[in-house]
PDB file of N, CA and C in Angstrom:
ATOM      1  N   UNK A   1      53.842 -30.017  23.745  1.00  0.00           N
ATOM      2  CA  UNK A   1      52.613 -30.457  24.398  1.00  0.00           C
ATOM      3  C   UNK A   1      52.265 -31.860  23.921  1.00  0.00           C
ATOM      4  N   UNK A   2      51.607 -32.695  24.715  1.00  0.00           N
ATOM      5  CA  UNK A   2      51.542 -34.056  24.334  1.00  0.00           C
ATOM      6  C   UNK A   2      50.068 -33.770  23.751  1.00  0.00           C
ATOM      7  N   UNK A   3      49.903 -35.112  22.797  1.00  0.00           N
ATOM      8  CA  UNK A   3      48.656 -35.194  21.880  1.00  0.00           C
ATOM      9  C   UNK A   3      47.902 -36.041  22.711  1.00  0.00           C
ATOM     10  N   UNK A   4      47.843 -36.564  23.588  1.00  0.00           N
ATOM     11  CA  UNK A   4      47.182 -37.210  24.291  1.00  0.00           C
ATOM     12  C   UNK A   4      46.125 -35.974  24.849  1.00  0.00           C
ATOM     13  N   UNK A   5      44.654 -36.036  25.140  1.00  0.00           N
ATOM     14  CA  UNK A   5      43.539 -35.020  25.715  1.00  0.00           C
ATOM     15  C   UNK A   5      44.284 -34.947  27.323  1.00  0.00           C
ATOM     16  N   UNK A   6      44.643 -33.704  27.639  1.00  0.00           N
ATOM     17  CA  UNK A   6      44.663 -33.389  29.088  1.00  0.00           C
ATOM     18  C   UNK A   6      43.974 -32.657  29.886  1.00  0.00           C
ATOM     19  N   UNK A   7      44.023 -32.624  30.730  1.00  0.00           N
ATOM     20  CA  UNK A   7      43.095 -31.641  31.425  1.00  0.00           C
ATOM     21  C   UNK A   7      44.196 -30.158  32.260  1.00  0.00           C
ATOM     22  N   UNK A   8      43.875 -29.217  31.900  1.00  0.00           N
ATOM     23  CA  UNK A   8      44.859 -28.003  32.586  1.00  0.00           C
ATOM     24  C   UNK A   8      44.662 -28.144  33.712  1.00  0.00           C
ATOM     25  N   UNK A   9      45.274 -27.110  34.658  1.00  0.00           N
ATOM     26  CA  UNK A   9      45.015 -27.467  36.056  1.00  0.00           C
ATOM     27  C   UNK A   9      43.938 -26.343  36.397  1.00  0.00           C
ATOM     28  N   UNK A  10      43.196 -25.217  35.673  1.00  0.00           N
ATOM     29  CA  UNK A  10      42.585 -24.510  35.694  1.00  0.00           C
ATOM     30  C   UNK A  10      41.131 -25.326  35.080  1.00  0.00           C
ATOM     31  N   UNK A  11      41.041 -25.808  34.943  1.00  0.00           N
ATOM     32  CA  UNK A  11      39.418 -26.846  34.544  1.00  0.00           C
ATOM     33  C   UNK A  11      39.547 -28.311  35.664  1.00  0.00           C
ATOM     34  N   UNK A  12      40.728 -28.454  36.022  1.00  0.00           N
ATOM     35  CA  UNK A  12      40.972 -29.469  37.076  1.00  0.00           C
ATOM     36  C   UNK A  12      39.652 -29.604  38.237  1.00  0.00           C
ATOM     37  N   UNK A  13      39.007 -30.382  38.633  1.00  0.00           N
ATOM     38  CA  UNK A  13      38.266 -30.335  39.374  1.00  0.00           C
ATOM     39  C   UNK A  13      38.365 -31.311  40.357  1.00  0.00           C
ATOM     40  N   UNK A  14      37.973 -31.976  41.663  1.00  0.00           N
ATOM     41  CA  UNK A  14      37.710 -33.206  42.310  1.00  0.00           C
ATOM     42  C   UNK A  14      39.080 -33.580  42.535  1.00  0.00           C
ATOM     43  N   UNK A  15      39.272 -35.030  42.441  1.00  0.00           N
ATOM     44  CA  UNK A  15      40.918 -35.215  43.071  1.00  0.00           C
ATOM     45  C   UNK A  15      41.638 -35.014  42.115  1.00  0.00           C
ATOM     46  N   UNK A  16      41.135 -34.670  41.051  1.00  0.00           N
ATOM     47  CA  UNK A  16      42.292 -34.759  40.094  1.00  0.00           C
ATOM     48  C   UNK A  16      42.892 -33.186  40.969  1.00  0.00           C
ATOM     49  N   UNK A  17      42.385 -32.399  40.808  1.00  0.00           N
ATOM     50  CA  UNK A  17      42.435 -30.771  41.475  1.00  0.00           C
ATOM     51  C   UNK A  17      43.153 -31.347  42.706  1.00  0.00           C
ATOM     52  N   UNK A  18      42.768 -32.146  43.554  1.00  0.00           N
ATOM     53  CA  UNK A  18      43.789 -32.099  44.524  1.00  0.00           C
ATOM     54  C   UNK A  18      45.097 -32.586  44.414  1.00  0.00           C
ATOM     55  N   UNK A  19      45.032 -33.693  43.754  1.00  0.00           N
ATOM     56  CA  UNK A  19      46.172 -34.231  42.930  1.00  0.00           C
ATOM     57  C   UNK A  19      46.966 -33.364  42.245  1.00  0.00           C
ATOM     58  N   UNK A  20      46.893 -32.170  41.816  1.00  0.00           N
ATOM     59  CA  UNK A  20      47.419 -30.885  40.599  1.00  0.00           C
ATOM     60  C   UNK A  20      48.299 -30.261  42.014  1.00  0.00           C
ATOM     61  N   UNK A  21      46.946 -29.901  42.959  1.00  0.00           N
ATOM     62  CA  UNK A  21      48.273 -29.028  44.207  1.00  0.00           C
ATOM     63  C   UNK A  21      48.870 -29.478  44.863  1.00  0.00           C
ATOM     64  N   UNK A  22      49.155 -31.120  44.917  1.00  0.00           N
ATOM     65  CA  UNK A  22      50.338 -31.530  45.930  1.00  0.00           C
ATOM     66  C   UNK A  22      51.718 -31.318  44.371  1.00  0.00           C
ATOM     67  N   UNK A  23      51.552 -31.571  43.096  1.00  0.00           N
ATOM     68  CA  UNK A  23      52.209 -31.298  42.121  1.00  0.00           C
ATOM     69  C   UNK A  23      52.953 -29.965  41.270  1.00  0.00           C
ATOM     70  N   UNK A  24      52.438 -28.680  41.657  1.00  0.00           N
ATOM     71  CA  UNK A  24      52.681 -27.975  41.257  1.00  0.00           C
ATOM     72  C   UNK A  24      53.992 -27.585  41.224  1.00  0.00           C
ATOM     73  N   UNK A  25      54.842 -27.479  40.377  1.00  0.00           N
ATOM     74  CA  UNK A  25      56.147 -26.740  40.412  1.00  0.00           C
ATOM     75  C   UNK A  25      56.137 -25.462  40.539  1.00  0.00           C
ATOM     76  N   UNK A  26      56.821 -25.442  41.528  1.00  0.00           N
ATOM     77  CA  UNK A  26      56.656 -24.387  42.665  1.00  0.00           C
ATOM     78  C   UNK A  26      57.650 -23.188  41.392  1.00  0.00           C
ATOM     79  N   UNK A  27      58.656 -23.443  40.308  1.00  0.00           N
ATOM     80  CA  UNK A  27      59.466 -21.988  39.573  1.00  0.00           C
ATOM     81  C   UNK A  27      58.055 -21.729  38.612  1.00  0.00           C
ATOM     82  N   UNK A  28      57.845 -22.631  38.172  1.00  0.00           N
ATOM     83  CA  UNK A  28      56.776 -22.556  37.082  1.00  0.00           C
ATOM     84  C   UNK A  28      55.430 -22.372  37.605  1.00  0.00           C
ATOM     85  N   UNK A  29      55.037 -22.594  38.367  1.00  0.00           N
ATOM     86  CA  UNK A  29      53.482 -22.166  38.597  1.00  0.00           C
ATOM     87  C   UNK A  29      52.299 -23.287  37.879  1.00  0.00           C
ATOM     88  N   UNK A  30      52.961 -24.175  37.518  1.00  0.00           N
ATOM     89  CA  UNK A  30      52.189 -25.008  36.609  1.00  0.00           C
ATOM     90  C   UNK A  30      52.503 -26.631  36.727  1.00  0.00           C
ATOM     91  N   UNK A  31      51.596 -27.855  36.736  1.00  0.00           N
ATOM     92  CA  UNK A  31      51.885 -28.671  36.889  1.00  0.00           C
ATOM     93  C   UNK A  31      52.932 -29.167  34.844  1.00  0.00           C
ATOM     94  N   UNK A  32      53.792 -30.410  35.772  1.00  0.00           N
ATOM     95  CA  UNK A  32      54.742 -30.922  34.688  1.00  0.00           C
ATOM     96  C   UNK A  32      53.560 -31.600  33.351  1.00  0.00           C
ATOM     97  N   UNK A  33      53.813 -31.378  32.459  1.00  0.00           N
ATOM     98  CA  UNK A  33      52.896 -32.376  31.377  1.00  0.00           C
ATOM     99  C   UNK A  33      53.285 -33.584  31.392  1.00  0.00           C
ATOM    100  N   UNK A  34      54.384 -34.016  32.067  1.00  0.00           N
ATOM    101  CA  UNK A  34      54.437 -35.377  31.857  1.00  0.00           C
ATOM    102  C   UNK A  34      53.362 -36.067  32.989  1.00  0.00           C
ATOM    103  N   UNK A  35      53.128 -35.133  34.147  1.00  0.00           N
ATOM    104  CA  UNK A  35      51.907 -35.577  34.701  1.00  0.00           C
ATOM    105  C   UNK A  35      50.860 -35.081  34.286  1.00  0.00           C
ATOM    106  N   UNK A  36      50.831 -34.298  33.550  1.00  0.00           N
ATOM    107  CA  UNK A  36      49.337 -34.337  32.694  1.00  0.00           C
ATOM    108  C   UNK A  36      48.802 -35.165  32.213  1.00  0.00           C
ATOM    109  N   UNK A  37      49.625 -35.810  31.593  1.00  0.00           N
ATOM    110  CA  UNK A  37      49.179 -36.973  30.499  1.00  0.00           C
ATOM    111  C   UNK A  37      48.503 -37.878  31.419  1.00  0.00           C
ATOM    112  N   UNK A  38      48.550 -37.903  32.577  1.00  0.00           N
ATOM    113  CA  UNK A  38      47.422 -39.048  33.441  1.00  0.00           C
ATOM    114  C   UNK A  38      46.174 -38.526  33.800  1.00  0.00           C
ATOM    115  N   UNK A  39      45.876 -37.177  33.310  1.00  0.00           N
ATOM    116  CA  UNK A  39      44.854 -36.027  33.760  1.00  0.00           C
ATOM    117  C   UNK A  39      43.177 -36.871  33.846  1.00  0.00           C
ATOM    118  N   UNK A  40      43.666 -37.487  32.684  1.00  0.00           N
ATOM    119  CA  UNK A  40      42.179 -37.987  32.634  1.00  0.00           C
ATOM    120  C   UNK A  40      41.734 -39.343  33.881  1.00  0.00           C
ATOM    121  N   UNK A  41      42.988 -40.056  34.237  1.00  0.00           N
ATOM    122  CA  UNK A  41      43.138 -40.828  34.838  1.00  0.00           C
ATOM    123  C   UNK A  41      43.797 -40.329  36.284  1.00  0.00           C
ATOM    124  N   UNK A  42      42.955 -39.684  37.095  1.00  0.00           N
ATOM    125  CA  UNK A  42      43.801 -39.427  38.609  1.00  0.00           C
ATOM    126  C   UNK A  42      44.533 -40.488  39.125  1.00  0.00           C
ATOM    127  N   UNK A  43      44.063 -41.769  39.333  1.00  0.00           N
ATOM    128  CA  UNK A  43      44.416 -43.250  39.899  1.00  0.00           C
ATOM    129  C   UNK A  43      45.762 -43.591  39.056  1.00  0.00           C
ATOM    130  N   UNK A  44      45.821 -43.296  37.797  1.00  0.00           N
ATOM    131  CA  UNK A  44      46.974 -43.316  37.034  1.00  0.00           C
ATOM    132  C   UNK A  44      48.362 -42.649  37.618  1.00  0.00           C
ATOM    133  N   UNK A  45      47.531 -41.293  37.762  1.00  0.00           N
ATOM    134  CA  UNK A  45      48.937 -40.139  38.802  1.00  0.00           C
ATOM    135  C   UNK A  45      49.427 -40.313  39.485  1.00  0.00           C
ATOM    136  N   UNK A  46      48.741 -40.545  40.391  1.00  0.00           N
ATOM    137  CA  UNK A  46      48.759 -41.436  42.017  1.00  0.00           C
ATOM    138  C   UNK A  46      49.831 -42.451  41.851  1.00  0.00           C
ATOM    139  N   UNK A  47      49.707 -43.543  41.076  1.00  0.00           N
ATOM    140  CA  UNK A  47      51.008 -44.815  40.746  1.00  0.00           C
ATOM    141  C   UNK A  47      51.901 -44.163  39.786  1.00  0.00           C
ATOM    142  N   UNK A  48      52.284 -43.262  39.370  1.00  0.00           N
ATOM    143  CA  UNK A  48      52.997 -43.041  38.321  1.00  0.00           C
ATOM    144  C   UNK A  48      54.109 -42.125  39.453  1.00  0.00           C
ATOM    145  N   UNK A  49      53.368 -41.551  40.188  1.00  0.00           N
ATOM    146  CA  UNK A  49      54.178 -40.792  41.236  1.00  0.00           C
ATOM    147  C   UNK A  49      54.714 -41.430  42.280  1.00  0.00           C
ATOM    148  N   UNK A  50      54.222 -42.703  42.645  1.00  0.00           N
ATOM    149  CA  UNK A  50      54.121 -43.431  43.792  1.00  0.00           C
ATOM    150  C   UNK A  50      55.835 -44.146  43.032  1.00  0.00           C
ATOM    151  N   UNK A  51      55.612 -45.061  41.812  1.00  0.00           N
ATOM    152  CA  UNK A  51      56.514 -44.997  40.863  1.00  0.00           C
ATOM    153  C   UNK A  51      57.598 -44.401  40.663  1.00  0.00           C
ATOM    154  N   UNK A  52      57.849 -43.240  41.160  1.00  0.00           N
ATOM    155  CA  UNK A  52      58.864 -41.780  40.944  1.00  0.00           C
ATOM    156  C   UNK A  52      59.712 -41.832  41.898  1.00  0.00           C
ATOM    157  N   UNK A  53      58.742 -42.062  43.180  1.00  0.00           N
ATOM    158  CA  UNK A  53      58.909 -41.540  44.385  1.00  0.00           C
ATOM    159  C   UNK A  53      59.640 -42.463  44.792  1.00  0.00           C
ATOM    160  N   UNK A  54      59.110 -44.154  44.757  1.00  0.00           N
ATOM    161  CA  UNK A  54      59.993 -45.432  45.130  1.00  0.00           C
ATOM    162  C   UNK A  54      61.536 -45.022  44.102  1.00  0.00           C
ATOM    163  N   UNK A  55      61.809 -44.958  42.961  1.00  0.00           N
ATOM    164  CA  UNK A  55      62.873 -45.090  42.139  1.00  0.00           C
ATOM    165  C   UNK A  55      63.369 -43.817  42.664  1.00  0.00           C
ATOM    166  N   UNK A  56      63.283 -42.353  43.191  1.00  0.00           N
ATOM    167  CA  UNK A  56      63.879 -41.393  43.370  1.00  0.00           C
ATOM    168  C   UNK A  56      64.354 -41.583  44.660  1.00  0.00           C
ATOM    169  N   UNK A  57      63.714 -42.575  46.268  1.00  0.00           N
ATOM    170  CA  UNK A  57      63.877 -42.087  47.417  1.00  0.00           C
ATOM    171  C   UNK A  57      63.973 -43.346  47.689  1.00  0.00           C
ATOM    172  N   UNK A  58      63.746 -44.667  46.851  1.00  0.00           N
ATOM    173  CA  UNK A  58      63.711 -45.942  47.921  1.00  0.00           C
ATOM    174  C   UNK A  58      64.737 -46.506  47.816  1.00  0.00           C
ATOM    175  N   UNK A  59      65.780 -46.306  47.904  1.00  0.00           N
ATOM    176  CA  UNK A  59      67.267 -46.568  47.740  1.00  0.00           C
ATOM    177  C   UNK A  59      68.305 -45.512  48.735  1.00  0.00           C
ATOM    178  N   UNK A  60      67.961 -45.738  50.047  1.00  0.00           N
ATOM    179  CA  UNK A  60      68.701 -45.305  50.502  1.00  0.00           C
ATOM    180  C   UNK A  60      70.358 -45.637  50.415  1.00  0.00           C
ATOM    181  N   UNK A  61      71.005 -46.788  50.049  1.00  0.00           N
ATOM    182  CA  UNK A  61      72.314 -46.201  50.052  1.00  0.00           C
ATOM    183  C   UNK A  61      72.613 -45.803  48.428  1.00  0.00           C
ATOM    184  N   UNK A  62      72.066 -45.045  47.575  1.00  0.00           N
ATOM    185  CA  UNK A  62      72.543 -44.122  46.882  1.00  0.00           C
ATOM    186  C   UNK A  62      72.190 -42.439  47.229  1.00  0.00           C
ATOM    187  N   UNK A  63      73.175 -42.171  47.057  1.00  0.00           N
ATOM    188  CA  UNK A  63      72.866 -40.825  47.512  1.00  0.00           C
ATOM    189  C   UNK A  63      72.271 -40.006  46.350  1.00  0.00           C
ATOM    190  N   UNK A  64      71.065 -38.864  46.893  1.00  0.00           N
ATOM    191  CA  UNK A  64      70.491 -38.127  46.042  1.00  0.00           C
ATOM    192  C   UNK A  64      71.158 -37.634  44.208  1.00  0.00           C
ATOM    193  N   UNK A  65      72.331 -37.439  44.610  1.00  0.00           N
ATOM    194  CA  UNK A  65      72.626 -37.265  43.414  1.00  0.00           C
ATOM    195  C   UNK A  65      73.051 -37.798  42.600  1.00  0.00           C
ATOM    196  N   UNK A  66      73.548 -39.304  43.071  1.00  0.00           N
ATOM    197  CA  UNK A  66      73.935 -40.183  42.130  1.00  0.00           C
ATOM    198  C   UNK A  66      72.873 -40.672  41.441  1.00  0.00           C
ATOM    199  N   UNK A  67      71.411 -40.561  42.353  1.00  0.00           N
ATOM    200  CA  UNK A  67      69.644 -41.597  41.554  1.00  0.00           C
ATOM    201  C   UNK A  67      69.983 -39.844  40.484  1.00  0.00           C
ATOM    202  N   UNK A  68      69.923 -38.929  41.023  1.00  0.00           N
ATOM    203  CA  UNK A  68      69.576 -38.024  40.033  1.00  0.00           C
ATOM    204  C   UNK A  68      70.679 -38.144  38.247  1.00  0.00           C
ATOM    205  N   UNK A  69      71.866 -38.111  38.702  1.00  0.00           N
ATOM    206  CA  UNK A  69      72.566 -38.888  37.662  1.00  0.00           C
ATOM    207  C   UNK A  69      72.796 -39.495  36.800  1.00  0.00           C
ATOM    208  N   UNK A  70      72.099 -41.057  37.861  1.00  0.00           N
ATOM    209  CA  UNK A  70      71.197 -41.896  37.143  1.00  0.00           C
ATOM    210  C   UNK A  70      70.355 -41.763  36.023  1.00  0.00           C
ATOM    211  N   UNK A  71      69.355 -41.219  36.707  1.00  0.00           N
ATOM    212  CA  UNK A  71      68.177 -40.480  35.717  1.00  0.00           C
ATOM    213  C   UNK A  71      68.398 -39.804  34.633  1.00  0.00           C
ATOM    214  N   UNK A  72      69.257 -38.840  34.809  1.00  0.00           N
ATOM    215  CA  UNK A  72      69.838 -38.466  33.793  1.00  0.00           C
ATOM    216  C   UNK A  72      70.327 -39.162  32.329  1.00  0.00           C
ATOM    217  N   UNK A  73      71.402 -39.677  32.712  1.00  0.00           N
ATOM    218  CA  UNK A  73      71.846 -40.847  31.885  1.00  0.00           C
ATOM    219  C   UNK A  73      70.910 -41.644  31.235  1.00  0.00           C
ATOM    220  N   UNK A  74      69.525 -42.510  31.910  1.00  0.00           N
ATOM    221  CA  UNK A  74      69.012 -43.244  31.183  1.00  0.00           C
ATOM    222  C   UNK A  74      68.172 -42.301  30.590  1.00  0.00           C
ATOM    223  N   UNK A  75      67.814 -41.135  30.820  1.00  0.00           N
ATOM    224  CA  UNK A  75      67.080 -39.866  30.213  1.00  0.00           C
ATOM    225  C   UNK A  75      68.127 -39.675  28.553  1.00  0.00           C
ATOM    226  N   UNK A  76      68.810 -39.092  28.909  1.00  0.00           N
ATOM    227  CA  UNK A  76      69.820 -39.158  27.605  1.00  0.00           C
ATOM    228  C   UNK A  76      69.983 -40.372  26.624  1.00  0.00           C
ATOM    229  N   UNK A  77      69.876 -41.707  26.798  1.00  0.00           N
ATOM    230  CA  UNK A  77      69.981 -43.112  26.260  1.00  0.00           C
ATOM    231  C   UNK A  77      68.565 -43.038  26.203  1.00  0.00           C
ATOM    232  N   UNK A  78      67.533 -42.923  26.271  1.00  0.00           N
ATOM    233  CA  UNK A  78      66.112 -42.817  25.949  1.00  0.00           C
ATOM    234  C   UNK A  78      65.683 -41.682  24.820  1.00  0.00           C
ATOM    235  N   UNK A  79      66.822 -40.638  24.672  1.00  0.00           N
ATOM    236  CA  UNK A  79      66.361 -39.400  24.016  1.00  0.00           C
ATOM    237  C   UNK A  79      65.072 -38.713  24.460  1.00  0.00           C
ATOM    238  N   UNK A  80      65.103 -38.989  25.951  1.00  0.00           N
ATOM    239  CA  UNK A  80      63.812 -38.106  26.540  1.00  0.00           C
ATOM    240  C   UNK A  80      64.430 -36.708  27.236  1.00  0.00           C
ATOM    241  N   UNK A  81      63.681 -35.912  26.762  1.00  0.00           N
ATOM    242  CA  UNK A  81      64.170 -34.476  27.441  1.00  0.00           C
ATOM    243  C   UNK A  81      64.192 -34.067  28.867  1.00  0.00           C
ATOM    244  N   UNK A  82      63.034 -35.173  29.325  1.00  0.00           N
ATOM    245  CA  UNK A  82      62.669 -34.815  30.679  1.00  0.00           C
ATOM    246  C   UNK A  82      64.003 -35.325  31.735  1.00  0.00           C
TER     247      UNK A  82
END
C-alpha cells in the first residue's frame, strides 16, 4: 500500500467516485493503487490516465503487444512491479 493518504473507493464521493467506476478492475473488484495515489487529486487521474492511454494506444504501428512488452521491460529496468 502506498504511504501517500488515499481515498478507497468506498468513501469515494463526487468525480473522484465517478472517476473510480470508469477504473475498476473488472478480476479484482477494486480500483489499481497506483491510481489511488491521485485520489486526493481527481484532475491528477484524469492526466495520468490520459498519459497511459496516449503511451498504450497512440502508436498505432506498434502492435498491442509489442507497447505491452515494452512496458514490461522498462517496468523490469525501473524495478517497478507494476
Amino acid at each position: 500500500m502506498a504511504w501517500i493518504r488515499t481515498v478507497g473507493e468506498d468513501d469515494a464521493s463526487g468525480r473522484l467516485a465517478d472517476v473510480y467506476a470508469k477504473f475498476v478492475d473488472r478480476e479484482k473488484g477494486q480500483v489499481d493503487n497506483i491510481l489511488k495515489v491521485h485520489s486526493i487529486a481527481p484532475d491528477g487521474l484524469d492526466a495520468h490516465l490520459a498519459l497511459y492511454t496516449t503511451a498504450m494506444r497512440g502508436t498505432p504501428t506498434l502492435r498491442k503487444a509489442d507497447r505491452e512488452m515494452i512496458a514490461v521491460v522498462v517496468s523490469q529496468l525501473n524495478g517497478c512491479h507494476y
